[in-house]
Protein backbone atom coordinates (compact mmCIF):
# COMPACT_ATOMS: atom_id res chain seq x y z
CA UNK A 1 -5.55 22.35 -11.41
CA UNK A 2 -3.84 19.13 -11.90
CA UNK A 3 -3.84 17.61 -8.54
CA UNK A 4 -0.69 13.98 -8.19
CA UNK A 5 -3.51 11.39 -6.14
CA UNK A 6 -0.87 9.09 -4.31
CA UNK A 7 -2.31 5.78 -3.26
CA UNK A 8 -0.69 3.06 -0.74
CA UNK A 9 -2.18 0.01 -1.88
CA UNK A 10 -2.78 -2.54 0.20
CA UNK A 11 -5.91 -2.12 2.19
CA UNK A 12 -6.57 1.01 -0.27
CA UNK A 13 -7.14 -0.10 -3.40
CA UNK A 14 -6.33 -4.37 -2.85
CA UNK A 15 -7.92 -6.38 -0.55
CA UNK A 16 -5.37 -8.51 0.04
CA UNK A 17 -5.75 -9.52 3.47
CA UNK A 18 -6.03 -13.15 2.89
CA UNK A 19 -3.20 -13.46 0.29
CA UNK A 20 -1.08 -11.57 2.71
CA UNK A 21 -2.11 -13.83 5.92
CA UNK A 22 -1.65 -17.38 3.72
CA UNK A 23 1.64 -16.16 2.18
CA UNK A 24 3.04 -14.68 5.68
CA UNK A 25 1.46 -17.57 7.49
CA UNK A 26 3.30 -20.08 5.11
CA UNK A 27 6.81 -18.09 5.73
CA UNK A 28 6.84 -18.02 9.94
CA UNK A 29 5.61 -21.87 9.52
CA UNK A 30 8.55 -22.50 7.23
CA UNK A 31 10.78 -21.71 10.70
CA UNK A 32 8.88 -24.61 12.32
CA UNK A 33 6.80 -21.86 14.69
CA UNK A 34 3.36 -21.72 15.07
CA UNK A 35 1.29 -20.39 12.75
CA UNK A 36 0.29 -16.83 13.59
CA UNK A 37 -3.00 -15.36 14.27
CA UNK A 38 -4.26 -13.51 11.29
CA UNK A 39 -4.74 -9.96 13.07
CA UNK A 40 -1.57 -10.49 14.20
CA UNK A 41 -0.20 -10.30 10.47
CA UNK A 42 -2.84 -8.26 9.14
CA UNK A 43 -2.10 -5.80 11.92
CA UNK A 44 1.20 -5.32 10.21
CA UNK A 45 0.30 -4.33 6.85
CA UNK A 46 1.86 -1.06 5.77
CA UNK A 47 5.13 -2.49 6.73
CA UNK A 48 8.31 -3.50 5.11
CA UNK A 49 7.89 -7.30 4.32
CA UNK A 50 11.30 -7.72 6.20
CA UNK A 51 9.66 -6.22 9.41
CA UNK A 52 6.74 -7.65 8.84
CA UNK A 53 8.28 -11.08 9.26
CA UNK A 54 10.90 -9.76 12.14
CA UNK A 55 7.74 -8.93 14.39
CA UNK A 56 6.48 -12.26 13.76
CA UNK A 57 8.95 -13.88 15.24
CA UNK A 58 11.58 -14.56 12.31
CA UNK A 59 15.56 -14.13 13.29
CA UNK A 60 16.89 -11.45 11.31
CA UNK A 61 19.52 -13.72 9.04
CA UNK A 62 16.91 -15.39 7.65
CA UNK A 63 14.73 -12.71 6.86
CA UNK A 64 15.31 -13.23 2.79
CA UNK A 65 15.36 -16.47 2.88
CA UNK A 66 11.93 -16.61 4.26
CA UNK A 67 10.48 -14.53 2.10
CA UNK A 68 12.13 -15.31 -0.64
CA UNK A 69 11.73 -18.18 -0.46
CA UNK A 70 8.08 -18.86 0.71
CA UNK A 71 6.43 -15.56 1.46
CA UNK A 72 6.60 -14.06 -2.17
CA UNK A 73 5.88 -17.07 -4.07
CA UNK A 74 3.48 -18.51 -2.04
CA UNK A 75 1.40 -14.95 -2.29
CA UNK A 76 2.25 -14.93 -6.46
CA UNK A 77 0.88 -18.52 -7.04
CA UNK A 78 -2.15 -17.27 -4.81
CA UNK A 79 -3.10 -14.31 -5.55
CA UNK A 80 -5.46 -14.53 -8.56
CA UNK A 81 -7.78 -16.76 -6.02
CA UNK A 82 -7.33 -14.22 -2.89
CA UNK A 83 -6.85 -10.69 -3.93
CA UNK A 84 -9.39 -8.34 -5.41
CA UNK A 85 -9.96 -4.79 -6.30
CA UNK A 86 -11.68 -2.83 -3.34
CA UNK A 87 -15.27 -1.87 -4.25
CA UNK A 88 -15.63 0.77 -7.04
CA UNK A 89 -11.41 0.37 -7.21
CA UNK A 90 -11.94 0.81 -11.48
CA UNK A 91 -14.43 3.71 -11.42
CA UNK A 92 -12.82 6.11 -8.91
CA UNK A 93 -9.58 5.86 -11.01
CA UNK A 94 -10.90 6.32 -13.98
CA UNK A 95 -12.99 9.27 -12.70
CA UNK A 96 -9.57 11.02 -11.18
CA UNK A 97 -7.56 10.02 -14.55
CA UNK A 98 -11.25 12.15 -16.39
CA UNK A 99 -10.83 15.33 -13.69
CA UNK A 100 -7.00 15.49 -15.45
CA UNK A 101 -5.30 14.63 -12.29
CA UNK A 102 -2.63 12.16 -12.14
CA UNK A 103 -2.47 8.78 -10.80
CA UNK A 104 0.15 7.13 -8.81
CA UNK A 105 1.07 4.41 -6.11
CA UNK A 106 3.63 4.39 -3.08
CA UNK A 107 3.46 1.05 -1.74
CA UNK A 108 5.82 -1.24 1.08
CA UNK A 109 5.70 -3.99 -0.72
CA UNK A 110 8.07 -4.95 -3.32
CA UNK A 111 7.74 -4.13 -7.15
CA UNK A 112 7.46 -7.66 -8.56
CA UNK A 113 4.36 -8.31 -5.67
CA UNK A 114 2.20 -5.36 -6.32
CA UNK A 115 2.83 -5.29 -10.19
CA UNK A 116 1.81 -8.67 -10.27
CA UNK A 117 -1.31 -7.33 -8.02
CA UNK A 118 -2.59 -4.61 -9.72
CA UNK A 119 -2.45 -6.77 -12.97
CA UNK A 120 -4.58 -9.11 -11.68
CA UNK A 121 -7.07 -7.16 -10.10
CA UNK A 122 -7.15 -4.91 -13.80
CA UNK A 123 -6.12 -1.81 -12.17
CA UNK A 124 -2.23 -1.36 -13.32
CA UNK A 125 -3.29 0.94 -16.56
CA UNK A 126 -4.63 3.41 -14.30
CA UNK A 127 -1.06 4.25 -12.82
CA UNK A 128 1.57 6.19 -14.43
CA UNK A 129 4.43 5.40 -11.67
CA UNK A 130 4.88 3.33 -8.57
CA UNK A 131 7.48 3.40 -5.53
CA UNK A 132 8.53 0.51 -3.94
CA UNK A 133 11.33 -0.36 -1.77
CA UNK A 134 13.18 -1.34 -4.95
CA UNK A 135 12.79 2.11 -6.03
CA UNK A 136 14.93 3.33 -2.95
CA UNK A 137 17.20 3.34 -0.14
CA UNK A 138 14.26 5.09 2.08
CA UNK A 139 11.01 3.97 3.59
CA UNK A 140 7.77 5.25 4.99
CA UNK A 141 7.16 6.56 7.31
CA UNK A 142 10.40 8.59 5.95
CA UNK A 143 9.43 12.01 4.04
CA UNK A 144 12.10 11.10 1.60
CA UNK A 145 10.34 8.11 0.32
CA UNK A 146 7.36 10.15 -1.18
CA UNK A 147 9.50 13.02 -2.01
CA UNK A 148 10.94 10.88 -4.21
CA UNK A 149 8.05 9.57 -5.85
CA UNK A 150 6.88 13.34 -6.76
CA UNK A 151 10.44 14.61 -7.65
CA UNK A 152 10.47 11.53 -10.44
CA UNK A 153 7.55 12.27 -12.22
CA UNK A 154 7.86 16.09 -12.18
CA UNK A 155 4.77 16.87 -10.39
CA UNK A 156 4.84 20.49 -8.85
CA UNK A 157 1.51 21.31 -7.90
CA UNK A 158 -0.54 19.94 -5.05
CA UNK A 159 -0.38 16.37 -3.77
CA UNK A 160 -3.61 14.26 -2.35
CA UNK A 161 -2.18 11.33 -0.15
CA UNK A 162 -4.66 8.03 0.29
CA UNK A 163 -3.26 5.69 3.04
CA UNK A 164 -4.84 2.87 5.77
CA UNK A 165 -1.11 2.88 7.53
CA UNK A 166 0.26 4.76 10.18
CA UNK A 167 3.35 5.09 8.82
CA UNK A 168 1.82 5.78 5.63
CA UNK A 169 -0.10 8.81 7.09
CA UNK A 170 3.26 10.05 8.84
CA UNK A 171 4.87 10.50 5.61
CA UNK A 172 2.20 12.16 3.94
CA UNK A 173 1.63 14.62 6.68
CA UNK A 174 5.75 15.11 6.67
CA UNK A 175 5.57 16.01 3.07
CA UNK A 176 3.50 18.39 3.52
CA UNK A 177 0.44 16.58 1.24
CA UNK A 178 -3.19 16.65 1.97
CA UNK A 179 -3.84 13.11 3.65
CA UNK A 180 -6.86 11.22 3.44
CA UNK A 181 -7.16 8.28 5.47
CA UNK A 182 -8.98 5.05 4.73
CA UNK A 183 -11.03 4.01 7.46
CA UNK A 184 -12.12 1.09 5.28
CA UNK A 185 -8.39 -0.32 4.99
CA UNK A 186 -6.31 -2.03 7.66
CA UNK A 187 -4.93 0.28 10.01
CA UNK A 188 -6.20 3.04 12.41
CA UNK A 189 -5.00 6.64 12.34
CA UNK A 190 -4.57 7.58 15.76
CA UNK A 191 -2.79 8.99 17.59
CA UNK A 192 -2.13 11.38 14.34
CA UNK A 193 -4.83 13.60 12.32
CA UNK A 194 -5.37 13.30 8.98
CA UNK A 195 -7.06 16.57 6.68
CA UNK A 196 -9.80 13.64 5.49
CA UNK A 197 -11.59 10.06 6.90
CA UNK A 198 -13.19 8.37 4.60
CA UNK A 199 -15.74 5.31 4.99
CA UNK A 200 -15.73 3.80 1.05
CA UNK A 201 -13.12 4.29 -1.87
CA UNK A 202 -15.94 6.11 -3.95
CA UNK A 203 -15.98 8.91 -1.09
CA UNK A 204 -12.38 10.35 -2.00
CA UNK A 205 -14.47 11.63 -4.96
CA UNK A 206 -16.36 14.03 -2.86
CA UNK A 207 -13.50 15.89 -1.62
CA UNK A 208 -13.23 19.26 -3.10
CA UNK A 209 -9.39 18.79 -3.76
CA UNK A 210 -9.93 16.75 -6.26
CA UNK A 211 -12.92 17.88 -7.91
């Protein structure tokens, strides 16, 4: 059976910790405040970028301006030197795509970022749709934001749900998917239980769902 393999990706299937610290870094300097820690911003992937840079310490008006202004182009002009595909990234896609199950990515970061991303890492051909936050009025961890995602490509049958978030993992568990946590990524998954843990990428293709 045709299984819909959802992937968050940052921390999943992008290492972009570094091009997310610089670019983040760069915006909260921009306000003439100290440059942050790098857990501390790393600690917030999985986020909007807006609350991303509101827990860092940036007033709410100036949220855009920020990142548009600084954040986003300071992480496109760097990301071909800082961003890469996670270890065996290529060959557990093309595996799934082999099995006949269908690829796709829900993501918190905007269209234009993780396009850009998953171009430059040589992983975009894999997917056959993506939802960002310019893709909809909701967010994770709200149900509504995956729902939507599975509604528009017409999927009906089960739904595997790859995260390193929190929020991530709330959604997936709301929608009623079978959630498989990254312990490799960024985030921890307590207090909540995912169905699976795994340590690498390439164990996802061990799980019997997707066999």
């Amino acid at each position: 059976m045709s299984v819909l393999v959802v992937f968050d990706l940052d921390g999943v299937l992008i290492d972009s910790r570094a091009a997310n610290y610089e670019a983040f870094a760069c915006g909260i300097e921009a306000l003439g405040l100290p440059r942050p820690e790098e857990e501390a911003v790393v600690g917030l992937i999985g986020l909007s970028a807006a609350e991303m840079l509101r827990r860092l310490g940036c007033p709410q008006d100036r949220v855009q301006e920020i990142y548009g202004g600084y954040v986003k182009p300071h992480y496109l002009e760097n990301l071909p030197g800082l961003a890469r595909a996670v270890d065996g990234a290529s060959e557990v896609l093309s595996v799934l795509r082999q099995r006949g199950h269908r690829v796709v990515a829900c993501t918190s970061g905007d269209r234009a970022l993780q396009e850009n991303a998953l171009s430059q890492i040589g992983l975009r051909e894999f997917f056959e749709d993506m939802q960002t936050p310019d893709d909809s009025s909701f967010h994770k961890p709200q149900v509504q934001y995956l729902q939507e995602l599975v509604t528009r490509v017409g999927h009906q049958g089960p739904v595997v749900h790859v995260e390193d978030s929190l929020v991530g993992l709330q959604m997936g568990l709301d929608c009623g998917a079978t959630t498989v946590f990254a312990d490799y990524g960024f985030g921890r998954p307590e207090p909540l239980k995912p169905h699976f843990r795994i340590k690498k990428l390439a164990d996802l293709l061990e799980l019997e769902h997707v066999r």
